[in-house]
PDB file of N, CA and C in Angstrom:
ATOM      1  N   UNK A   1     221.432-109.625-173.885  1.00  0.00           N
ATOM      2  CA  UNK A   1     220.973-110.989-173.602  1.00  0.00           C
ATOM      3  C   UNK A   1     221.932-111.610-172.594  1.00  0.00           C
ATOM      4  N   UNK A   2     221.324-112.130-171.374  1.00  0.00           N
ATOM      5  CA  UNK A   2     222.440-112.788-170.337  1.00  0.00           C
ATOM      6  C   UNK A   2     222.050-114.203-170.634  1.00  0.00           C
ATOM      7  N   UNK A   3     223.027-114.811-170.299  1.00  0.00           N
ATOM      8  CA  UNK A   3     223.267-116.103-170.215  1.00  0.00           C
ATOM      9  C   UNK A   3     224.065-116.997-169.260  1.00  0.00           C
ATOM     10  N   UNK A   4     223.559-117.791-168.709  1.00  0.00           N
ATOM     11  CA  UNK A   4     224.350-118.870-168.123  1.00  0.00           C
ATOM     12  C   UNK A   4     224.151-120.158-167.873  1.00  0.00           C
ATOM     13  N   UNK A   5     225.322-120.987-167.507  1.00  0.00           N
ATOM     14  CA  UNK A   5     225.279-122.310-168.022  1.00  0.00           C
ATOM     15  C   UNK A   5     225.385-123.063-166.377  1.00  0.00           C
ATOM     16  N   UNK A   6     224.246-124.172-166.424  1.00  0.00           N
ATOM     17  CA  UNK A   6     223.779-124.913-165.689  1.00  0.00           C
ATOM     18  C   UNK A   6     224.470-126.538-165.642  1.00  0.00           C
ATOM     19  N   UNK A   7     224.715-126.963-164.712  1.00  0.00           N
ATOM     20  CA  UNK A   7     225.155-128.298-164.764  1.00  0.00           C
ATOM     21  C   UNK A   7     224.607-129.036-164.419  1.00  0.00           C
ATOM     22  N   UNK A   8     224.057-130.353-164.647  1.00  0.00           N
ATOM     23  CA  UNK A   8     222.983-131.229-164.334  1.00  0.00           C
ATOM     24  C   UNK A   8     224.373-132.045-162.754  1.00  0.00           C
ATOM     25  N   UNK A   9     224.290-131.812-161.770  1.00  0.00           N
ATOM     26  CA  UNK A   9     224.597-132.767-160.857  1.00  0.00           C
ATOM     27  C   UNK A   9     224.818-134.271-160.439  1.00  0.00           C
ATOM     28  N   UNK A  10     225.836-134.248-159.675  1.00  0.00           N
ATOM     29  CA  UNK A  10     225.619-135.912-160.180  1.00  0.00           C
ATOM     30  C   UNK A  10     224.348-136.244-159.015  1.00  0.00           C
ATOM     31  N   UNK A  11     223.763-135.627-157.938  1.00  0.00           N
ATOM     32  CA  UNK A  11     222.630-136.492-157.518  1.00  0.00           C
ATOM     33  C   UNK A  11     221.475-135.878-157.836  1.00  0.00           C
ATOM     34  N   UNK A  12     221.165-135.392-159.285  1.00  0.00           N
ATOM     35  CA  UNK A  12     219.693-134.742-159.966  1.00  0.00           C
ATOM     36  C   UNK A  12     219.644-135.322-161.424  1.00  0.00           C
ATOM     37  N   UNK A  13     218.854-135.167-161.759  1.00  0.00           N
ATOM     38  CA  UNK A  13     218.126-135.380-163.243  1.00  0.00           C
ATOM     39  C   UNK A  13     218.133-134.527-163.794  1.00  0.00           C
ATOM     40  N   UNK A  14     218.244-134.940-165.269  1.00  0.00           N
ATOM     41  CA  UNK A  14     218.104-133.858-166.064  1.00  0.00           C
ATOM     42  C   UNK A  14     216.749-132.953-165.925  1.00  0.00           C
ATOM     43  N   UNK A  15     215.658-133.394-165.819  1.00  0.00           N
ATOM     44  CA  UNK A  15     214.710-132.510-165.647  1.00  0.00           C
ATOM     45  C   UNK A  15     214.740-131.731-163.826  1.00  0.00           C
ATOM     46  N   UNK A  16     215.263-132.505-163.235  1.00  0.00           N
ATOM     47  CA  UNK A  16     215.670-131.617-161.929  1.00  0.00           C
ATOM     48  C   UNK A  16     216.829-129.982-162.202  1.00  0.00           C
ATOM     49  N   UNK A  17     217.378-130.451-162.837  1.00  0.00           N
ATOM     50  CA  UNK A  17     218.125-129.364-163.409  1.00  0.00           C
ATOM     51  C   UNK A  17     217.268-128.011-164.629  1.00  0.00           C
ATOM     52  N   UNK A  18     216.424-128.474-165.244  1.00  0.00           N
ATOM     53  CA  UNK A  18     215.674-127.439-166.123  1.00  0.00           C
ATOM     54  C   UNK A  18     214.834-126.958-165.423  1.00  0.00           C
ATOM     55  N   UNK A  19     214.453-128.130-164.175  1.00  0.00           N
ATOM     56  CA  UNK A  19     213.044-127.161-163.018  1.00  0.00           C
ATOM     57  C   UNK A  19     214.046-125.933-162.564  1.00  0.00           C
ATOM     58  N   UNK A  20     215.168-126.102-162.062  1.00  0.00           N
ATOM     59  CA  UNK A  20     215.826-125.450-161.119  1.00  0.00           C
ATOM     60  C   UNK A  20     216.181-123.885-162.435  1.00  0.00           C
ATOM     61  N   UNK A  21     216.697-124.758-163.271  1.00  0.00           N
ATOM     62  CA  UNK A  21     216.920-123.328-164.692  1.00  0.00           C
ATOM     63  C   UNK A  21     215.522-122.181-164.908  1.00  0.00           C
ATOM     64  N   UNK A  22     214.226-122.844-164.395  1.00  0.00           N
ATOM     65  CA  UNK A  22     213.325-122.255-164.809  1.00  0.00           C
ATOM     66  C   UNK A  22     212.751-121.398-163.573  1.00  0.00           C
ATOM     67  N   UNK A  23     213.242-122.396-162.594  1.00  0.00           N
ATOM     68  CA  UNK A  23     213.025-121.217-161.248  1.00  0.00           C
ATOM     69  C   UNK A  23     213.831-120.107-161.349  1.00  0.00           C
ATOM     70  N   UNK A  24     214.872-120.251-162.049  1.00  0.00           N
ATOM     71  CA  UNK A  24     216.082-118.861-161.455  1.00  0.00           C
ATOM     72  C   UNK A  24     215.761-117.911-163.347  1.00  0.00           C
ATOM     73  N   UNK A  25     214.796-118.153-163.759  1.00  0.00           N
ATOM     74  CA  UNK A  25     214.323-117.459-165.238  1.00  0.00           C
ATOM     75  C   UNK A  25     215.072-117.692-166.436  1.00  0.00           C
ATOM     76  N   UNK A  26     215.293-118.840-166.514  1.00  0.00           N
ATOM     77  CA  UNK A  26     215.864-119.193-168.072  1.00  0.00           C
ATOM     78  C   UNK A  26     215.971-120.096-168.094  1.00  0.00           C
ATOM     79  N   UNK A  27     215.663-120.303-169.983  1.00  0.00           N
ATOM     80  CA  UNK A  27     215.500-120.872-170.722  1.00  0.00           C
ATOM     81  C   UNK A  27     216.633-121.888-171.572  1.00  0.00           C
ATOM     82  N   UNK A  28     216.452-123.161-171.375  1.00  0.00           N
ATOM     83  CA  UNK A  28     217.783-123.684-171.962  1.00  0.00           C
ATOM     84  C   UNK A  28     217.137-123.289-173.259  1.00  0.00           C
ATOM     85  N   UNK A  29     218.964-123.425-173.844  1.00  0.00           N
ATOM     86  CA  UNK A  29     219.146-122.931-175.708  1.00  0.00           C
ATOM     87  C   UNK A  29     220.294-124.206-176.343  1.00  0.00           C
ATOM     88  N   UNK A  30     220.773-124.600-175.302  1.00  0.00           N
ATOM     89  CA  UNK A  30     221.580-125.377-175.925  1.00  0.00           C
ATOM     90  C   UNK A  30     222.098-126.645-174.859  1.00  0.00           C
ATOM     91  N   UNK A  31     222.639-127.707-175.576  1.00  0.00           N
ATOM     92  CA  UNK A  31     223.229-128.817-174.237  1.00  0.00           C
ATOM     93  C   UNK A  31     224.114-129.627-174.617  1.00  0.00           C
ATOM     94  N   UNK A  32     225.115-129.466-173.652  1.00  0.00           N
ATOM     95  CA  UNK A  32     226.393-129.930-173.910  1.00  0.00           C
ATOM     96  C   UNK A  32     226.793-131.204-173.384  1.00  0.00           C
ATOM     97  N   UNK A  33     227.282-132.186-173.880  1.00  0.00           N
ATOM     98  CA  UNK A  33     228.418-133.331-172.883  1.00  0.00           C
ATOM     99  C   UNK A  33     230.018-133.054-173.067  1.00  0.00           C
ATOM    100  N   UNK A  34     230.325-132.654-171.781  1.00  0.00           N
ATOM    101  CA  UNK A  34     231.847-132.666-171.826  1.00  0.00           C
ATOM    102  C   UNK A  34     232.434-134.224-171.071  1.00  0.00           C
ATOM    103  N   UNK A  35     233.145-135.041-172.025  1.00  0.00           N
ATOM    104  CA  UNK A  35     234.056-135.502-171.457  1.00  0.00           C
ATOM    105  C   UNK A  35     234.508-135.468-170.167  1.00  0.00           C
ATOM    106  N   UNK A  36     234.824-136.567-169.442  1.00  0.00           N
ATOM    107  CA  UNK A  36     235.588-136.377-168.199  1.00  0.00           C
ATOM    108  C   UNK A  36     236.480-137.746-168.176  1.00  0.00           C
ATOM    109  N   UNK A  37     238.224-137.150-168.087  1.00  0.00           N
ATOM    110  CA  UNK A  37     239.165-138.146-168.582  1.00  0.00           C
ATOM    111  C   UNK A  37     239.838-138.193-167.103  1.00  0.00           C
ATOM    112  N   UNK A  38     240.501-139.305-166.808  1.00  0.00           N
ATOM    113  CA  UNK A  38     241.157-139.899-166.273  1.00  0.00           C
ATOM    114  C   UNK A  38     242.904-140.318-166.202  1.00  0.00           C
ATOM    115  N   UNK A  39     243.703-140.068-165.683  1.00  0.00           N
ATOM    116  CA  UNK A  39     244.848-140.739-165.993  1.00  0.00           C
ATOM    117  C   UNK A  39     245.710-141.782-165.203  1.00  0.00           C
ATOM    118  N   UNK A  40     245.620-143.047-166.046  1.00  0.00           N
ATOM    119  CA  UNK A  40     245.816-144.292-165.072  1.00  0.00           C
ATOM    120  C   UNK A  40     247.333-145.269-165.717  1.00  0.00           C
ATOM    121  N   UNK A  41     247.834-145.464-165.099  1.00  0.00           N
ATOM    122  CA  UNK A  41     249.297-145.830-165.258  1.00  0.00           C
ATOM    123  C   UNK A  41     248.979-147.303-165.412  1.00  0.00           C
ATOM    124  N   UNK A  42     249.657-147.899-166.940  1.00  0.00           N
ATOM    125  CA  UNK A  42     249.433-149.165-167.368  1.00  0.00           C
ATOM    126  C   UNK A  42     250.576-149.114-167.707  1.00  0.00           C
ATOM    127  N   UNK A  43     250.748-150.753-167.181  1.00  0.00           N
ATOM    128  CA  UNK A  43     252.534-151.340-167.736  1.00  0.00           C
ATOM    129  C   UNK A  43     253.690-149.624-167.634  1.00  0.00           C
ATOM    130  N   UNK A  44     253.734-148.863-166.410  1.00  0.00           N
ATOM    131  CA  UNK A  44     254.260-147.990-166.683  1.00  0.00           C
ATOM    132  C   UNK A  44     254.433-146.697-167.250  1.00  0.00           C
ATOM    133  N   UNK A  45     253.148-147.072-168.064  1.00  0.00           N
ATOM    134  CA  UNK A  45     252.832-145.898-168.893  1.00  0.00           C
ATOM    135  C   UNK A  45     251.623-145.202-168.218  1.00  0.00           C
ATOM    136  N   UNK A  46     251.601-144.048-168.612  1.00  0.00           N
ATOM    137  CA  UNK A  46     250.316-143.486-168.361  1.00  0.00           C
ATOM    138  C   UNK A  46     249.383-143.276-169.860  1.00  0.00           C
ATOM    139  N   UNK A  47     248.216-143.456-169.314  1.00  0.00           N
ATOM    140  CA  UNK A  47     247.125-143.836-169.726  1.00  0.00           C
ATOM    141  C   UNK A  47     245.723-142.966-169.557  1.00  0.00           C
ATOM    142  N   UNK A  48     245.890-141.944-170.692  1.00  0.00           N
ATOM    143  CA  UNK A  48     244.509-141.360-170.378  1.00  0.00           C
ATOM    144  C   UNK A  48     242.904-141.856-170.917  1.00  0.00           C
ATOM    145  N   UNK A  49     242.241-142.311-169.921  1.00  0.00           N
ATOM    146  CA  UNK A  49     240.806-142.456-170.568  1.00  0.00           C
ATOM    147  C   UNK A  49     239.632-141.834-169.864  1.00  0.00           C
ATOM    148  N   UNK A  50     239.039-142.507-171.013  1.00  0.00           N
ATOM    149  CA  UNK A  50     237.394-141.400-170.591  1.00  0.00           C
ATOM    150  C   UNK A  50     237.181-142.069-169.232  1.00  0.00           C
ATOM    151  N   UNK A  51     236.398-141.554-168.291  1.00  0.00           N
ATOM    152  CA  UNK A  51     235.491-141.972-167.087  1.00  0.00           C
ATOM    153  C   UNK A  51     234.570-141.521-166.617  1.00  0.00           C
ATOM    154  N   UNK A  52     233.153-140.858-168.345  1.00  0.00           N
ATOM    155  CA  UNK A  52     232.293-140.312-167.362  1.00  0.00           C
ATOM    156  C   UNK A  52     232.150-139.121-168.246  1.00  0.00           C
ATOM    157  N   UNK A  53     231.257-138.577-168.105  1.00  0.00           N
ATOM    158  CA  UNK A  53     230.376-137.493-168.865  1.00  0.00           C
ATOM    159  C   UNK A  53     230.057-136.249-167.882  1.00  0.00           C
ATOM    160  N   UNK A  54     230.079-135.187-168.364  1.00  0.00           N
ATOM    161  CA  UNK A  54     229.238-133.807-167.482  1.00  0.00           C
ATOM    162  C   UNK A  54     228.127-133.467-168.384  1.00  0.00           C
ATOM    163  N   UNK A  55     227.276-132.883-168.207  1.00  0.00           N
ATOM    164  CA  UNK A  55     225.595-132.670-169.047  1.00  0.00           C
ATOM    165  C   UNK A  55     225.614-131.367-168.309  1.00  0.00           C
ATOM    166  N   UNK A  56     226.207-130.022-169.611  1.00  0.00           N
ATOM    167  CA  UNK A  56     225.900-128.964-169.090  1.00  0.00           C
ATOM    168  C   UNK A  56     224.708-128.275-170.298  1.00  0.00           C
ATOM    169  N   UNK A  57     223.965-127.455-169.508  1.00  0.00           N
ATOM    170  CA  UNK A  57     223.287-126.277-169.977  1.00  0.00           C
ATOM    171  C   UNK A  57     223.434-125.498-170.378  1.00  0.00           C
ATOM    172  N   UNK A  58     223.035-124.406-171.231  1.00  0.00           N
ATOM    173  CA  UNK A  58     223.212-123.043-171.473  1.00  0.00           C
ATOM    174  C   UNK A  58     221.948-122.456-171.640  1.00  0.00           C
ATOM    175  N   UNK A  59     221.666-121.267-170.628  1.00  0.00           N
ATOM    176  CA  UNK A  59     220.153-121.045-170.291  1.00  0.00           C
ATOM    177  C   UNK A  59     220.065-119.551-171.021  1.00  0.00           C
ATOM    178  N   UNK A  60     219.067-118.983-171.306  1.00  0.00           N
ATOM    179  CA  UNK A  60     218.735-117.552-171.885  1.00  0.00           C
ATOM    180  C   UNK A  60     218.008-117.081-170.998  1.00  0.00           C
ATOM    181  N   UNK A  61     218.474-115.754-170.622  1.00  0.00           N
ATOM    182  CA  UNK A  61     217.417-115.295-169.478  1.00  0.00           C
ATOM    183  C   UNK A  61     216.207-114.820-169.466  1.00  0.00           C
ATOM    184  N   UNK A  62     214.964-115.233-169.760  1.00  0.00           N
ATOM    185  CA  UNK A  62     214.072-114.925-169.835  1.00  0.00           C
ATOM    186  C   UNK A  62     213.379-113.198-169.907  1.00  0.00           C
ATOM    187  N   UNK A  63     212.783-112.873-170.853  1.00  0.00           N
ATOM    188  CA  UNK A  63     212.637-111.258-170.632  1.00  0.00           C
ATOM    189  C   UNK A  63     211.004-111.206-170.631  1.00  0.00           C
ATOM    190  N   UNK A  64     210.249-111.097-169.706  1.00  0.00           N
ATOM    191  CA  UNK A  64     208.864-111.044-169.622  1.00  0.00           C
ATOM    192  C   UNK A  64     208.265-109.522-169.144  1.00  0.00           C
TER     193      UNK A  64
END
């Protein structure tokens, strides 16, 4: 079973991204948000925060 994982872009849609998964033969199975952190210096300190999300895929390769 192959697999690979798709990332929704920041200038596409989520369904722009499953058209594109389904052109190249697979099937999402699963969907992820990873975090995306930042590090910003307050009063001296540094300061890690969130800024933002990734929306990845994980596709199954279709066997027809």
């Amino acid at each position: 079973m192959s697999k690979k994982k798709f990332e929704v872009f920041e200038n596409e849609t989520i369904n722009d991204c499953l058209e594109r998964m389904e052109r190249e033969g697979y099937t999402p199975v699963k969907r992820m948000e990873v975090p995306i952190f930042s590090e910003q210096m307050v009063n001296g300190k540094v300061e890690i925060e969130p800024t933002g999300r990734k929306i990845v895929f994980e596709g199954k390769l279709n066997t027809n």
